[in-house]
N, C-alpha and C. Protein backbone atom coordinates (compact mmCIF):
# COMPACT_ATOMS: atom_id res chain seq x y z
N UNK A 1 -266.36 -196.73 -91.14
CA UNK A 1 -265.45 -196.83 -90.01
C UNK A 1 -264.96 -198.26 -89.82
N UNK A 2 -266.05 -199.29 -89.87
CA UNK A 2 -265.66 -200.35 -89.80
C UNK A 2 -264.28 -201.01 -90.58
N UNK A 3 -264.41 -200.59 -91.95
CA UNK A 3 -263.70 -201.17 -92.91
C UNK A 3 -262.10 -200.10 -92.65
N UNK A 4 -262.21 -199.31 -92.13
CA UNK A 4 -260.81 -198.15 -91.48
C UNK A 4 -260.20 -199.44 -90.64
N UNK A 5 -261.37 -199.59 -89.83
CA UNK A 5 -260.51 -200.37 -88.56
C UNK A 5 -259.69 -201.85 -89.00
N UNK A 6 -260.48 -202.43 -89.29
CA UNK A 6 -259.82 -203.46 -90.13
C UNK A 6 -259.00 -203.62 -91.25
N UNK A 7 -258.71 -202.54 -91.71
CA UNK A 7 -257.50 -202.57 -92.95
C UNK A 7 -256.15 -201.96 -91.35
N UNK A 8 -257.15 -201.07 -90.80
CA UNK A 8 -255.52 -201.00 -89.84
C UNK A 8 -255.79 -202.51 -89.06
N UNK A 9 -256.32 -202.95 -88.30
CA UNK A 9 -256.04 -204.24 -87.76
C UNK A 9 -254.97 -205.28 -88.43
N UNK A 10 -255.47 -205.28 -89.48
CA UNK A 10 -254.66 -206.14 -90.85
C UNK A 10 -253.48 -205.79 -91.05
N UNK A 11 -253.06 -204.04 -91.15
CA UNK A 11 -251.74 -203.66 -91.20
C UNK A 11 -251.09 -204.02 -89.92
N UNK A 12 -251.78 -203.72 -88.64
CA UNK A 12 -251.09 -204.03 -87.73
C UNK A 12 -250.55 -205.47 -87.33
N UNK A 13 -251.35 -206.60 -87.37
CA UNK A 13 -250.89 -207.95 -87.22
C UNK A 13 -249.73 -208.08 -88.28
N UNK A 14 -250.33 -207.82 -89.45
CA UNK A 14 -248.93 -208.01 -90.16
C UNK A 14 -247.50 -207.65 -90.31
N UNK A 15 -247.82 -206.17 -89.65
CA UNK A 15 -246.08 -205.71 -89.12
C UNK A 15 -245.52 -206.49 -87.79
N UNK A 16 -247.37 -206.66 -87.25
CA UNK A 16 -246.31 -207.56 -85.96
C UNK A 16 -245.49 -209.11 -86.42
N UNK A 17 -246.22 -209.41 -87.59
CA UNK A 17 -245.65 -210.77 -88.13
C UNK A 17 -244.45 -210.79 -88.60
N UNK A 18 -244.11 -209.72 -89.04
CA UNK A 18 -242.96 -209.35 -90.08
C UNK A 18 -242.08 -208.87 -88.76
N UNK A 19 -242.08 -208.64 -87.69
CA UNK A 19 -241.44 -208.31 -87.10
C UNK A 19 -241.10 -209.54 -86.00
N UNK A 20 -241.84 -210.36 -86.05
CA UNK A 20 -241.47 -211.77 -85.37
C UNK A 20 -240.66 -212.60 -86.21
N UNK A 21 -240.95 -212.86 -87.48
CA UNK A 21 -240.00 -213.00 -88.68
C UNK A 21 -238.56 -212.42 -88.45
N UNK A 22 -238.55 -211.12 -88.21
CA UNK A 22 -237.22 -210.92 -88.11
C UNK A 22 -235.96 -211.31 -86.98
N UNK A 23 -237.39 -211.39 -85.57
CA UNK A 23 -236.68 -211.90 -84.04
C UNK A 23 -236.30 -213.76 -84.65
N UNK A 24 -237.00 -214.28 -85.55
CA UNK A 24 -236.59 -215.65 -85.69
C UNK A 24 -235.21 -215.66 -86.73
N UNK A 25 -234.86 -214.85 -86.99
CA UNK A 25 -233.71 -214.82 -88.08
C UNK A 25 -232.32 -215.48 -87.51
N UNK A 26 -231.17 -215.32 -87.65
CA UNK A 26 -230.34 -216.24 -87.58
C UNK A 26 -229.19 -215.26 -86.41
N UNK A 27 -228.95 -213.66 -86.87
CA UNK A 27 -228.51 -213.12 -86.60
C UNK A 27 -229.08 -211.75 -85.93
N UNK A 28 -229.63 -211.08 -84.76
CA UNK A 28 -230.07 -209.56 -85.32
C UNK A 28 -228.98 -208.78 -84.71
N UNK A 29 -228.69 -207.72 -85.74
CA UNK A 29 -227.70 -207.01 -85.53
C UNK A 29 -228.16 -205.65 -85.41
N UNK A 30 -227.64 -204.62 -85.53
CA UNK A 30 -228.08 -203.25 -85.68
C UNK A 30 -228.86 -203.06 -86.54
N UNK A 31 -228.43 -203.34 -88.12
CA UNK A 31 -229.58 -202.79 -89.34
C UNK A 31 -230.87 -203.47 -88.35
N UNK A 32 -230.61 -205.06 -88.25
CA UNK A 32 -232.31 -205.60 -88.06
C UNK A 32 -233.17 -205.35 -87.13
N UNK A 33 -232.24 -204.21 -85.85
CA UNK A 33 -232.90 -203.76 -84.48
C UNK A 33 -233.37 -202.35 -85.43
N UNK A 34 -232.75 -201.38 -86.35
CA UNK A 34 -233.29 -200.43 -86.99
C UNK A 34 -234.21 -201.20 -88.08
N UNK A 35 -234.51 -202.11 -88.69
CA UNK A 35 -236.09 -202.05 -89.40
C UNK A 35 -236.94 -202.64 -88.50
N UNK A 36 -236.69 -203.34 -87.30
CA UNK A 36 -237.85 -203.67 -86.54
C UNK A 36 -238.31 -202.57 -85.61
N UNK A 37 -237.47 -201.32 -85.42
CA UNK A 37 -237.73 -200.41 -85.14
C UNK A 37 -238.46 -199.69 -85.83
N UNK A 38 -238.91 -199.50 -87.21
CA UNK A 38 -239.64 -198.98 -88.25
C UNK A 38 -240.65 -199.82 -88.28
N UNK A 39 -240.55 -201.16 -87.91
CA UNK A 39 -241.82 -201.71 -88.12
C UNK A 39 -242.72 -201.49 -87.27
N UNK A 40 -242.18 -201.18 -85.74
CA UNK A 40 -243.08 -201.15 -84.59
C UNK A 40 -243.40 -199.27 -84.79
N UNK A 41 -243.25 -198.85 -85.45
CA UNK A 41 -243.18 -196.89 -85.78
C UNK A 41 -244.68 -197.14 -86.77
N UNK A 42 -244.49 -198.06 -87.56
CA UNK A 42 -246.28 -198.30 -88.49
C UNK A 42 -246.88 -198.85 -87.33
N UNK A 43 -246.72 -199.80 -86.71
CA UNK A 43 -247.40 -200.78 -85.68
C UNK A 43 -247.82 -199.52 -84.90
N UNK A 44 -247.13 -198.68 -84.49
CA UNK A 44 -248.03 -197.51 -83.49
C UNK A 44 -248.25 -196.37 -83.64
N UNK A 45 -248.52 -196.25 -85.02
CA UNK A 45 -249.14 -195.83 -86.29
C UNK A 45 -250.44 -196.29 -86.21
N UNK A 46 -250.52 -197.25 -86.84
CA UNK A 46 -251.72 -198.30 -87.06
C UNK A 46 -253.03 -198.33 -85.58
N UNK A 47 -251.55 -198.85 -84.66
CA UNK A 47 -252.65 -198.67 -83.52
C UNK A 47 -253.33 -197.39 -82.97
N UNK A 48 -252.99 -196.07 -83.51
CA UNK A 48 -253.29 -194.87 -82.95
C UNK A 48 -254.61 -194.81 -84.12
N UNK A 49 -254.26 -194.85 -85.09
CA UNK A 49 -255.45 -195.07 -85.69
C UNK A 49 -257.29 -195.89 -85.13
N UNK A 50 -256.64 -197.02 -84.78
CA UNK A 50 -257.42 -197.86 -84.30
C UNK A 50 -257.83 -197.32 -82.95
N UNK A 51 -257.01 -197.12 -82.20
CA UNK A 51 -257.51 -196.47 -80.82
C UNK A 51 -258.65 -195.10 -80.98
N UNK A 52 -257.63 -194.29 -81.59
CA UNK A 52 -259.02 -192.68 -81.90
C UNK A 52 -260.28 -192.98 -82.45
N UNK A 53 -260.36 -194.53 -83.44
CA UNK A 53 -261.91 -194.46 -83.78
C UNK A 53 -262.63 -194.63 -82.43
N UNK A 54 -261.76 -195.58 -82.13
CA UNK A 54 -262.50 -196.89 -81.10
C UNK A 54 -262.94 -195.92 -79.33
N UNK A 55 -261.93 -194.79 -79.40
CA UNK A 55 -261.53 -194.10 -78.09
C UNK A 55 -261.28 -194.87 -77.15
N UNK A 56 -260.07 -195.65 -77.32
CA UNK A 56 -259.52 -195.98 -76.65
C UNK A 56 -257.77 -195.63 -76.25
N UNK A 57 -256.86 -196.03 -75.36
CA UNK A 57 -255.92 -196.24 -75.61
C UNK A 57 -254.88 -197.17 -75.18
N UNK A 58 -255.31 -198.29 -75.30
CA UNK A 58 -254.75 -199.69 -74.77
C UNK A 58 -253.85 -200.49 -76.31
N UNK A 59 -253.95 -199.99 -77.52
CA UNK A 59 -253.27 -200.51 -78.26
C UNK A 59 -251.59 -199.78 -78.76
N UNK A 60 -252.09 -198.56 -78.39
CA UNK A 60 -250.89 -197.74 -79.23
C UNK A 60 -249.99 -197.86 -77.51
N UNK A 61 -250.88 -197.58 -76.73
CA UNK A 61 -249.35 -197.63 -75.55
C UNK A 61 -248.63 -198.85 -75.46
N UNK A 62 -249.25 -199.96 -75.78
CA UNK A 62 -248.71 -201.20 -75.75
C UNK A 62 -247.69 -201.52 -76.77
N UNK A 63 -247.39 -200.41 -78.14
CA UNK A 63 -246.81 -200.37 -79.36
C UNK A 63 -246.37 -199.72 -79.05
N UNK A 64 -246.01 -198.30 -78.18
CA UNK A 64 -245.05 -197.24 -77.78
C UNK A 64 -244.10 -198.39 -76.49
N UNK A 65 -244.86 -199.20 -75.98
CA UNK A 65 -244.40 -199.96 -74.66
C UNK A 65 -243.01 -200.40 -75.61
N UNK A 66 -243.14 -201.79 -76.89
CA UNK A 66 -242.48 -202.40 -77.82
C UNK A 66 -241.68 -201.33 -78.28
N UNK A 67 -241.72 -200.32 -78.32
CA UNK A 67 -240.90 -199.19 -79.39
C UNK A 67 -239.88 -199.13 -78.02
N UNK A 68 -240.04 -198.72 -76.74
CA UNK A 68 -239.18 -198.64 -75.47
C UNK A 68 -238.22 -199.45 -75.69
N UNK A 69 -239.28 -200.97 -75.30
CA UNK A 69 -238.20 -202.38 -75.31
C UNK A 69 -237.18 -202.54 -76.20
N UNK A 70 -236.83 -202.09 -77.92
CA UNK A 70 -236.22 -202.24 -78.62
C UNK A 70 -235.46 -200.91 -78.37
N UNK A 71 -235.60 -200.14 -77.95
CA UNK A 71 -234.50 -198.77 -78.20
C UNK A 71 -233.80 -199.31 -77.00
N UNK A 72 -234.25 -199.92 -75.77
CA UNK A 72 -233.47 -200.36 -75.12
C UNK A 72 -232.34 -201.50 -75.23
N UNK A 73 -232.85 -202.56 -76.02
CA UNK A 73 -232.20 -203.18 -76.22
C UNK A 73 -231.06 -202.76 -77.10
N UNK A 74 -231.70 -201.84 -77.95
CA UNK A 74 -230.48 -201.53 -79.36
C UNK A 74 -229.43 -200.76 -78.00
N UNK A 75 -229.66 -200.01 -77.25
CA UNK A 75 -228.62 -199.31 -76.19
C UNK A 75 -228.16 -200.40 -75.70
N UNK A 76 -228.39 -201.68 -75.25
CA UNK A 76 -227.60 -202.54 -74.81
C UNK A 76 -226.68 -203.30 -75.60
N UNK A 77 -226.56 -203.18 -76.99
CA UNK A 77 -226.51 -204.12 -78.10
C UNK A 77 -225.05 -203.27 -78.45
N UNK A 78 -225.23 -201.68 -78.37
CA UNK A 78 -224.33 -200.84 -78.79
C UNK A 78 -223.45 -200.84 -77.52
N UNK A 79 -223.82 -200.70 -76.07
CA UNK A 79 -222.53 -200.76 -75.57
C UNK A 79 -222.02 -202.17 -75.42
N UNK A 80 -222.43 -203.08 -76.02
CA UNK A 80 -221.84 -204.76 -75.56
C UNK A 80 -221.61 -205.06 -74.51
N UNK A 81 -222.97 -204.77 -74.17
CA UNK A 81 -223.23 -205.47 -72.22
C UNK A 81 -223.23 -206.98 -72.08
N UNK A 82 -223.20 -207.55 -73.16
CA UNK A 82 -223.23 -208.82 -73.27
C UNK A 82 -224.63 -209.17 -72.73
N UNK A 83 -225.54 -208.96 -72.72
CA UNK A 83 -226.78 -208.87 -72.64
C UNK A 83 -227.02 -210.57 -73.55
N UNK A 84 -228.31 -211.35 -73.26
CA UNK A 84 -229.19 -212.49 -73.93
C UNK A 84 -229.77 -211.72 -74.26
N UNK A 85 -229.41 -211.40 -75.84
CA UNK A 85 -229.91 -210.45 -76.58
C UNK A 85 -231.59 -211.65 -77.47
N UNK A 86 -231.02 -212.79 -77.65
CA UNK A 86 -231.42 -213.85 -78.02
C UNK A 86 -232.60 -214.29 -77.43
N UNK A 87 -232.51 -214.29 -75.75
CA UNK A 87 -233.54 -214.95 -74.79
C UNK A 87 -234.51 -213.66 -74.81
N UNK A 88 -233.97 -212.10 -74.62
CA UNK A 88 -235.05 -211.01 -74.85
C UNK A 88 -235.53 -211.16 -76.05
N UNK A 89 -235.36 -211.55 -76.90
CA UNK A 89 -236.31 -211.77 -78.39
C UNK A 89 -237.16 -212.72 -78.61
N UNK A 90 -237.17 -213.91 -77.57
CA UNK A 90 -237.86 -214.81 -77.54
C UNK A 90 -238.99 -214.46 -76.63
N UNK A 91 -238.49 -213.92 -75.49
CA UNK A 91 -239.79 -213.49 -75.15
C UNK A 91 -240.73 -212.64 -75.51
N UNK A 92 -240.29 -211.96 -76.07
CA UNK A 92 -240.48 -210.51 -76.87
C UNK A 92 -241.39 -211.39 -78.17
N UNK A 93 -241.14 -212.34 -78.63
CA UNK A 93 -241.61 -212.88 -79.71
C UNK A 93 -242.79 -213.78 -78.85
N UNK A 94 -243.05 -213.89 -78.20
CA UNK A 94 -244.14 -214.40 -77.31
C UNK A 94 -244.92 -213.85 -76.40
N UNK A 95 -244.55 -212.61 -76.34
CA UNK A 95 -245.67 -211.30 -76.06
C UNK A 95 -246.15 -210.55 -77.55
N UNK A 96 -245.45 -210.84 -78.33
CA UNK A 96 -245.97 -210.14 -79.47
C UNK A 96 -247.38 -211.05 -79.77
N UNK A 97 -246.56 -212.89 -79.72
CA UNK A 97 -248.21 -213.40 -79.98
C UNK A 97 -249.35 -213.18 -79.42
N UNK A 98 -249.22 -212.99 -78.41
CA UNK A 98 -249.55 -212.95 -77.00
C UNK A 98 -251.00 -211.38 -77.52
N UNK A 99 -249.90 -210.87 -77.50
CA UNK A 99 -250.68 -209.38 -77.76
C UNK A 99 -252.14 -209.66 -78.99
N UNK A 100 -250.96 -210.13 -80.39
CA UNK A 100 -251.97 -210.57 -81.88
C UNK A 100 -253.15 -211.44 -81.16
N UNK A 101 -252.94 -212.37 -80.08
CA UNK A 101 -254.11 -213.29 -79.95
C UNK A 101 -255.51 -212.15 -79.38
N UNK A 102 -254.53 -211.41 -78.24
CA UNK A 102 -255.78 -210.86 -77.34
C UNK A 102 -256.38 -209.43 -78.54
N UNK A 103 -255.91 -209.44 -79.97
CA UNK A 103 -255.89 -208.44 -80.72
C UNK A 103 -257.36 -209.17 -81.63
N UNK A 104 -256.82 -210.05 -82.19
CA UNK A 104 -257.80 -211.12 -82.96
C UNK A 104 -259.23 -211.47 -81.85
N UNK A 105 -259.40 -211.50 -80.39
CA UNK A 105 -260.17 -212.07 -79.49
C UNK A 105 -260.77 -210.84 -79.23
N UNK A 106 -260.41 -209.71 -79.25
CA UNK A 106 -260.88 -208.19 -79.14
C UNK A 106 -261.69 -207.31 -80.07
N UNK A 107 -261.15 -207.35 -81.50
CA UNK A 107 -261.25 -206.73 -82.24
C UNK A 107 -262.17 -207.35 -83.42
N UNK A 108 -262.03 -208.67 -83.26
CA UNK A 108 -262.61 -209.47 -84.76
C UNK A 108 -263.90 -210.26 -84.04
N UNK A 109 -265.13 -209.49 -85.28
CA UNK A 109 -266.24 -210.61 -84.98
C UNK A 109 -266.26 -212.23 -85.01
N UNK A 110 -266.12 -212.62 -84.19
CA UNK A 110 -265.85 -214.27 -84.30
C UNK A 110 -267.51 -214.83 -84.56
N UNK A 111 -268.09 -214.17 -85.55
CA UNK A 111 -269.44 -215.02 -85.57
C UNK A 111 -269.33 -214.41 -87.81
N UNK A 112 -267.98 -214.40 -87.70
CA UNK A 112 -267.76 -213.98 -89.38
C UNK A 112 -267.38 -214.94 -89.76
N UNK A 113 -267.47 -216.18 -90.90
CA UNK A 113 -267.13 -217.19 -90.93
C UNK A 113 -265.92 -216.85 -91.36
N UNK A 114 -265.56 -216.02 -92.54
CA UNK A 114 -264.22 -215.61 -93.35
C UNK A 114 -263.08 -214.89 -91.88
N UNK A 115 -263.64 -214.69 -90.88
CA UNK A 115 -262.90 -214.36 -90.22
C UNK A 115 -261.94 -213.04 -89.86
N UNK A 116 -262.36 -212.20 -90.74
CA UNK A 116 -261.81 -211.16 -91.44
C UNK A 116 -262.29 -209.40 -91.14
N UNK A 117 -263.99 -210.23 -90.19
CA UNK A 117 -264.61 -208.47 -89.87
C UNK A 117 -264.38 -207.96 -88.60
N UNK A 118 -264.05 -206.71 -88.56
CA UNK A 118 -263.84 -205.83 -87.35
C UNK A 118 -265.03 -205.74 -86.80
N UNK A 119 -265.15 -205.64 -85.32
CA UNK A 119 -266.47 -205.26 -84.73
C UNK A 119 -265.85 -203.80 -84.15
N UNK A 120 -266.97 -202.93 -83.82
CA UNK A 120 -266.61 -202.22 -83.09
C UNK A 120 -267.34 -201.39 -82.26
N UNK A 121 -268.62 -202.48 -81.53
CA UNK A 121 -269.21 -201.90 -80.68
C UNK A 121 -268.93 -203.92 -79.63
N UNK A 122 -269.33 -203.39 -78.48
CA UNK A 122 -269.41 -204.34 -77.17
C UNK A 122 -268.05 -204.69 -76.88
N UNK A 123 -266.99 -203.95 -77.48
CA UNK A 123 -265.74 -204.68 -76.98
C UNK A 123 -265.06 -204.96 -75.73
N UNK A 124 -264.74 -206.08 -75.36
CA UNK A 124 -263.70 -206.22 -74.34
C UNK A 124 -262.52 -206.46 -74.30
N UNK A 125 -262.27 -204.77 -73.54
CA UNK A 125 -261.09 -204.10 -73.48
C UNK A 125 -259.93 -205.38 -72.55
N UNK A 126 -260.13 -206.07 -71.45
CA UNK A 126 -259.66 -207.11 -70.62
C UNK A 126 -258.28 -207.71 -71.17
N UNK A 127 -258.69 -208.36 -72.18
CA UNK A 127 -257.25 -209.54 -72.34
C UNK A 127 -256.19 -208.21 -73.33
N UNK A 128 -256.93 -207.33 -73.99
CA UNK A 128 -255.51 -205.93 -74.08
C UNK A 128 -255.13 -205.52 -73.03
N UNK A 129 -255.36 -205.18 -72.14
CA UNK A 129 -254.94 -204.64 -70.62
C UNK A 129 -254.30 -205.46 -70.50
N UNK A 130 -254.63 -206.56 -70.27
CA UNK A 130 -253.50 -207.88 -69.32
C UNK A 130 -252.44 -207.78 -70.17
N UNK A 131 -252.50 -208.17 -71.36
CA UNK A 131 -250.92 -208.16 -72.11
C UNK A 131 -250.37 -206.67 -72.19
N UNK A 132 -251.36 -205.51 -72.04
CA UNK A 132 -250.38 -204.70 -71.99
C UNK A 132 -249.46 -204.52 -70.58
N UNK A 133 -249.94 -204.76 -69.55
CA UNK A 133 -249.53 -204.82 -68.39
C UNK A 133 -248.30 -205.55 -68.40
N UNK A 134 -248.07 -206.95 -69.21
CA UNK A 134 -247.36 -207.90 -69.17
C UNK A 134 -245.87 -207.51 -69.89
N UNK A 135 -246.63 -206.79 -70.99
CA UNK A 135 -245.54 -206.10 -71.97
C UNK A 135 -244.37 -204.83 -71.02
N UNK A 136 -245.23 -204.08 -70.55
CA UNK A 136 -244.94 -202.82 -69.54
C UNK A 136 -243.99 -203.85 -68.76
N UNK A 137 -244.36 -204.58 -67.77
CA UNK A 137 -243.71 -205.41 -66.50
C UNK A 137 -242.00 -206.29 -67.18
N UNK A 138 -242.24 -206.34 -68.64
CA UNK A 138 -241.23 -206.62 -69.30
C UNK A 138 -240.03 -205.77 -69.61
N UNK A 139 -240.59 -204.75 -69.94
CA UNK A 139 -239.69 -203.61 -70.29
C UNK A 139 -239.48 -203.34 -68.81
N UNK A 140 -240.10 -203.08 -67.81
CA UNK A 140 -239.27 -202.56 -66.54
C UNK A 140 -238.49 -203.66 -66.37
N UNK A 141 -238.41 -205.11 -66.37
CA UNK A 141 -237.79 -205.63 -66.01
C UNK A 141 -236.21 -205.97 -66.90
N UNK A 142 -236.58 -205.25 -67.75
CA UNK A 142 -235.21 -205.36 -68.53
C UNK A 142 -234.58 -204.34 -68.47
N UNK A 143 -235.30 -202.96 -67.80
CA UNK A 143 -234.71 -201.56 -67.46
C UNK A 143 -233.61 -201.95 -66.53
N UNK A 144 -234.36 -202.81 -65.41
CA UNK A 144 -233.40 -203.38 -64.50
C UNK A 144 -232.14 -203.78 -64.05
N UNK A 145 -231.88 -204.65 -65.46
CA UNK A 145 -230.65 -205.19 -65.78
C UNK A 145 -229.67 -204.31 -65.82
């Protein structure tokens, strides 16, 4: 089980990386709101995985939360609301870290020197809640607009 959780942990940071990669790009247009949309579709993938071992569900709603935020935005992008399509990606790219940190502080034995092993008993659930909360309070607030 252990070694399940951590190959998804691993998949998951890394789509989230690849998907911050793409918010830093030069341009995002439609194609790049549709593959970061596929990326966050593995990302809550990955996390549903991770949640059913663990019985939890504080990772995949927080990846269904991100799947919201971008279908929303792509609806704002398509009618040319003139939306800071730019300033929502930045933040968006700083809840994503946000999330990977409290992901790495949650999930990974920090007494592994390689850094690399999943724990998955005594966890605290805490700093996922808070960023998911933060993530949620984001997307309503861009519902807003």
């Amino acid at each position: 089980m252990e070694s399940i959780v951590g190959h998804h942990l691993f998949l998951l940071l890394t789509s989230c990386d690849d998907v911050e990669e793409m918010l830093r790009s030069e341009s995002v247009d439609s194609q790049t709101l549709k593959k970061i949309d596929e990326k966050l579709f593995e990302i809550y993938g990955y996390s549903m995985v991770i949640d059913s071992i663990l019985d939890n569900d504080s990772l995949h709603n927080a990846a269904f939360t991100f799947r919201q935020i971008f279908s929303l935005l792509s609806e704002m992008e398509n009618k040319q609301q003139g939306m800071h399509l730019s300033q929502n990606f930045a933040q968006i790219s700083e809840l994503l870290q946000e999330w990977q940190d409290a992901i790495y502080a949650t999930y990974y034995d920090k007494s592994d020197i390689e850094g690399g092993k999943a724990k998955l008993e005594d966890l605290d659930f805490r700093k996922i809640d808070t960023i998911k909360k933060k993530i949620e309070d984001f997307y309503q607030g861009i519902r807003k607009k």
